[in-house]
PDB file of N, CA and C in Angstrom:
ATOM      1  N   UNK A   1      12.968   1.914  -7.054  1.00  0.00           N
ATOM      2  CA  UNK A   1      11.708   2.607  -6.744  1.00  0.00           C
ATOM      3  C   UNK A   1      10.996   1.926  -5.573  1.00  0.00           C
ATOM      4  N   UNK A   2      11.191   0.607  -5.211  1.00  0.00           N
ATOM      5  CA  UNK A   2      10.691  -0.196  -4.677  1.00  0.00           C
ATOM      6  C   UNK A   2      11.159   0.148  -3.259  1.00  0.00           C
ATOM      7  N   UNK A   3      12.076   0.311  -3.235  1.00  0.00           N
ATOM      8  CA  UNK A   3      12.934   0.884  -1.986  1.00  0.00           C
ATOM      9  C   UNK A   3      12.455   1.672  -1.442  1.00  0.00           C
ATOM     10  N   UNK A   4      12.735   3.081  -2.041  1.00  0.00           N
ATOM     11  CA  UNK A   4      12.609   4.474  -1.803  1.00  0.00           C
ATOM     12  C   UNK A   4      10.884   4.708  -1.448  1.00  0.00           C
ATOM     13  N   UNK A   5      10.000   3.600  -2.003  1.00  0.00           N
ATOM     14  CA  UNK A   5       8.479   3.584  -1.590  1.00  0.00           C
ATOM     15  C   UNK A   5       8.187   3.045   0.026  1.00  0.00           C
ATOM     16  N   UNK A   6       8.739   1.955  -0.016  1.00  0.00           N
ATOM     17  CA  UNK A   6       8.518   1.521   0.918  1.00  0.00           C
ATOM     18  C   UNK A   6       9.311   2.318   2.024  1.00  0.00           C
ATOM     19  N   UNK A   7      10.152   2.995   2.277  1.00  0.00           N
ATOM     20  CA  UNK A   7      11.011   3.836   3.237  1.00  0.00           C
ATOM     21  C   UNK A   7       9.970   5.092   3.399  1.00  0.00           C
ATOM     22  N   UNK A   8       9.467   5.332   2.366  1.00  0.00           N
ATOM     23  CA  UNK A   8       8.331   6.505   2.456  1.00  0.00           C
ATOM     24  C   UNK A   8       7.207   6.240   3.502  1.00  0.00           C
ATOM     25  N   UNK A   9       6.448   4.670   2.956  1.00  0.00           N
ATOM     26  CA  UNK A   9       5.042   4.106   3.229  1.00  0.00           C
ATOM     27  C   UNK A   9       5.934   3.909   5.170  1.00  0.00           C
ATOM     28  N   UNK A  10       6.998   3.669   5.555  1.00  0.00           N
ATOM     29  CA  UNK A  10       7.766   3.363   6.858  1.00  0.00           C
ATOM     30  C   UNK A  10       7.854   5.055   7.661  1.00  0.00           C
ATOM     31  N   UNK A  11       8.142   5.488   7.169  1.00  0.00           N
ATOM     32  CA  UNK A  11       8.399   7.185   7.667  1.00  0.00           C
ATOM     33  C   UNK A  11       6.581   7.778   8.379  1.00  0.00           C
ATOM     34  N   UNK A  12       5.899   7.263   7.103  1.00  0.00           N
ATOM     35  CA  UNK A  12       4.571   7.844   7.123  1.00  0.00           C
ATOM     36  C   UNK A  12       3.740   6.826   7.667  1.00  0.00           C
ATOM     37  N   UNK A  13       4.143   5.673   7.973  1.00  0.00           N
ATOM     38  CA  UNK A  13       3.371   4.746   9.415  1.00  0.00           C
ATOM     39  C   UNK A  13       3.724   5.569  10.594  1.00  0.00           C
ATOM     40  N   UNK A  14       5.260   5.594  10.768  1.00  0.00           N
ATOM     41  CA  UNK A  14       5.607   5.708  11.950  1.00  0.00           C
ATOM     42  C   UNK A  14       5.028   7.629  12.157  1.00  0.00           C
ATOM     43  N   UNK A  15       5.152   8.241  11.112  1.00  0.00           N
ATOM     44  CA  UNK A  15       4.234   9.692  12.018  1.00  0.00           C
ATOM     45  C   UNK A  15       3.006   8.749  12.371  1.00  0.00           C
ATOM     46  N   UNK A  16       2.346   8.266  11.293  1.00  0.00           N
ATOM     47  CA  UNK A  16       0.656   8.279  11.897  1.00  0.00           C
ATOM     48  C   UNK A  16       0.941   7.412  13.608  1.00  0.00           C
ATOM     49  N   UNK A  17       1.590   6.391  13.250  1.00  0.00           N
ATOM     50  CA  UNK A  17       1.474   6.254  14.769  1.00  0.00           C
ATOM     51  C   UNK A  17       1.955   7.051  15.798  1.00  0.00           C
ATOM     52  N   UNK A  18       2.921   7.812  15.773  1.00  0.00           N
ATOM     53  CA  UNK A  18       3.195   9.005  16.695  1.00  0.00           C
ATOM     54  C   UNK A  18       2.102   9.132  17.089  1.00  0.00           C
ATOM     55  N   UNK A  19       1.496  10.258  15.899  1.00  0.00           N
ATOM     56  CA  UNK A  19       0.063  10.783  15.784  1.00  0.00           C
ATOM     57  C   UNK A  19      -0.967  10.698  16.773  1.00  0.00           C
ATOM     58  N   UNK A  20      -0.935   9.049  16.363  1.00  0.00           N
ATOM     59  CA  UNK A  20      -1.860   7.778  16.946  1.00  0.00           C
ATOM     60  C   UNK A  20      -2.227   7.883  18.883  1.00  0.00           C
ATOM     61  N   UNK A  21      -0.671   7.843  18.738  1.00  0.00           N
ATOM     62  CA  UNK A  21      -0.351   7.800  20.338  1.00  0.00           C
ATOM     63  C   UNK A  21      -0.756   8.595  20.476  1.00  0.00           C
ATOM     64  N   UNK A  22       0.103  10.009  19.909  1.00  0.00           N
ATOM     65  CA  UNK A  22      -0.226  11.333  21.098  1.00  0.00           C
ATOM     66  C   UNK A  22      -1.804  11.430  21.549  1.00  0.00           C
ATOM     67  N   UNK A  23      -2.458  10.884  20.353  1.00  0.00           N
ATOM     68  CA  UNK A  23      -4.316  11.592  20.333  1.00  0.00           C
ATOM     69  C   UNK A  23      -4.430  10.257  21.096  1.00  0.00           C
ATOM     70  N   UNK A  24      -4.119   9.373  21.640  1.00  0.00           N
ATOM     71  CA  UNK A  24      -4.651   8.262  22.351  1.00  0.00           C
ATOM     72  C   UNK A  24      -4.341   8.584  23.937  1.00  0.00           C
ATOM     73  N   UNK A  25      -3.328   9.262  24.230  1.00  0.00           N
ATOM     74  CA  UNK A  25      -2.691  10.249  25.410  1.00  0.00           C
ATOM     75  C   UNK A  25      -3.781  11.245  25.683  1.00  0.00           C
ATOM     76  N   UNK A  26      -3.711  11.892  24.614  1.00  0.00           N
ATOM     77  CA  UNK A  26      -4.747  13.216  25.295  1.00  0.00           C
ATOM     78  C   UNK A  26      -6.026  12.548  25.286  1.00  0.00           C
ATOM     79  N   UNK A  27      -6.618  11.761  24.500  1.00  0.00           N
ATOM     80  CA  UNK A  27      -7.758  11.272  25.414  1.00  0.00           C
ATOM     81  C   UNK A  27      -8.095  10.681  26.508  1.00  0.00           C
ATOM     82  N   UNK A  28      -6.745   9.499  26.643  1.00  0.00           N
ATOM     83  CA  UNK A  28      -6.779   8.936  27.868  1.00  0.00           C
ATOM     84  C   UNK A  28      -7.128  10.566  29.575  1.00  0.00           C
ATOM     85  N   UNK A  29      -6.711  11.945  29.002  1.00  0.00           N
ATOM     86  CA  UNK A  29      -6.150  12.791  29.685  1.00  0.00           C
ATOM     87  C   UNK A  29      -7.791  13.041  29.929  1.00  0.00           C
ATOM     88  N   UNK A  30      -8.391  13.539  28.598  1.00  0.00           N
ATOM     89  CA  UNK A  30      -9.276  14.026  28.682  1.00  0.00           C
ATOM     90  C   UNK A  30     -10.153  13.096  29.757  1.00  0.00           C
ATOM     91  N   UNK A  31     -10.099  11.402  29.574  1.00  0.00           N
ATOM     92  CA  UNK A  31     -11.078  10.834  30.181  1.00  0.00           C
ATOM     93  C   UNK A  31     -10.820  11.097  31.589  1.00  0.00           C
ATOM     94  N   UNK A  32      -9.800  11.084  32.123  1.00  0.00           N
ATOM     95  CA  UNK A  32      -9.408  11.056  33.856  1.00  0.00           C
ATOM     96  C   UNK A  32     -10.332  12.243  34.484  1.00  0.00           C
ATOM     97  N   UNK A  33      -9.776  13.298  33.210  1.00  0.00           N
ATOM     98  CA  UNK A  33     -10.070  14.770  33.746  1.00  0.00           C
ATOM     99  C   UNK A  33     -11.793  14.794  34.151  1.00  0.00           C
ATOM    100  N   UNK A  34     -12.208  14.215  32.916  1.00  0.00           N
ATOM    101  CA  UNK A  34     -13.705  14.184  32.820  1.00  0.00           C
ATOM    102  C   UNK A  34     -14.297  13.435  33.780  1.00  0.00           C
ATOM    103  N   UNK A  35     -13.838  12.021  33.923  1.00  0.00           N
ATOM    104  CA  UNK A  35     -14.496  11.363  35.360  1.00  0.00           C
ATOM    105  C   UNK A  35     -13.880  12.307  36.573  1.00  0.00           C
ATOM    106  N   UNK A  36     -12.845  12.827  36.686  1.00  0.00           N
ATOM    107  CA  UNK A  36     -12.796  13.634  38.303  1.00  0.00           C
ATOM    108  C   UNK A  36     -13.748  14.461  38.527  1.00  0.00           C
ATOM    109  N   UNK A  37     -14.491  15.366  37.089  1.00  0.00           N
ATOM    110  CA  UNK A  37     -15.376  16.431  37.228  1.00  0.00           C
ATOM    111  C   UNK A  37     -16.142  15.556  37.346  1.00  0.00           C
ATOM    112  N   UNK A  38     -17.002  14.859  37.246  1.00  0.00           N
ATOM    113  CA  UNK A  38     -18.112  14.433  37.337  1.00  0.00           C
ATOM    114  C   UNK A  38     -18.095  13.970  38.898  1.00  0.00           C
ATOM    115  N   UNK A  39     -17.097  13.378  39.177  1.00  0.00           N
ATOM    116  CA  UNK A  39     -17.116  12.615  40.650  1.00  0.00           C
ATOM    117  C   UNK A  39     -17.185  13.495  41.459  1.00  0.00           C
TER     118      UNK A  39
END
């Protein structure tokens, strides 16, 4: 059981960090976009 948990709690880090990234990407996107409009 110990196994099969921890391979779970490993699967479901690695989406959230996907996740993590992608929404850390599109903000980085959003910020560029947003300082060019302003500039």
């Amino acid at each position: 059981m110990e196994k099969s948990s921890t391979k779970q709690v490993l699967s479901e880090l690695t989406t959230t960090n996907g996740l993590l990234s992608t929404l850390s990407e599109l903000l980085n996107k959003l910020k560029s976009t947003s300082v060019i409009s302003v500039l």
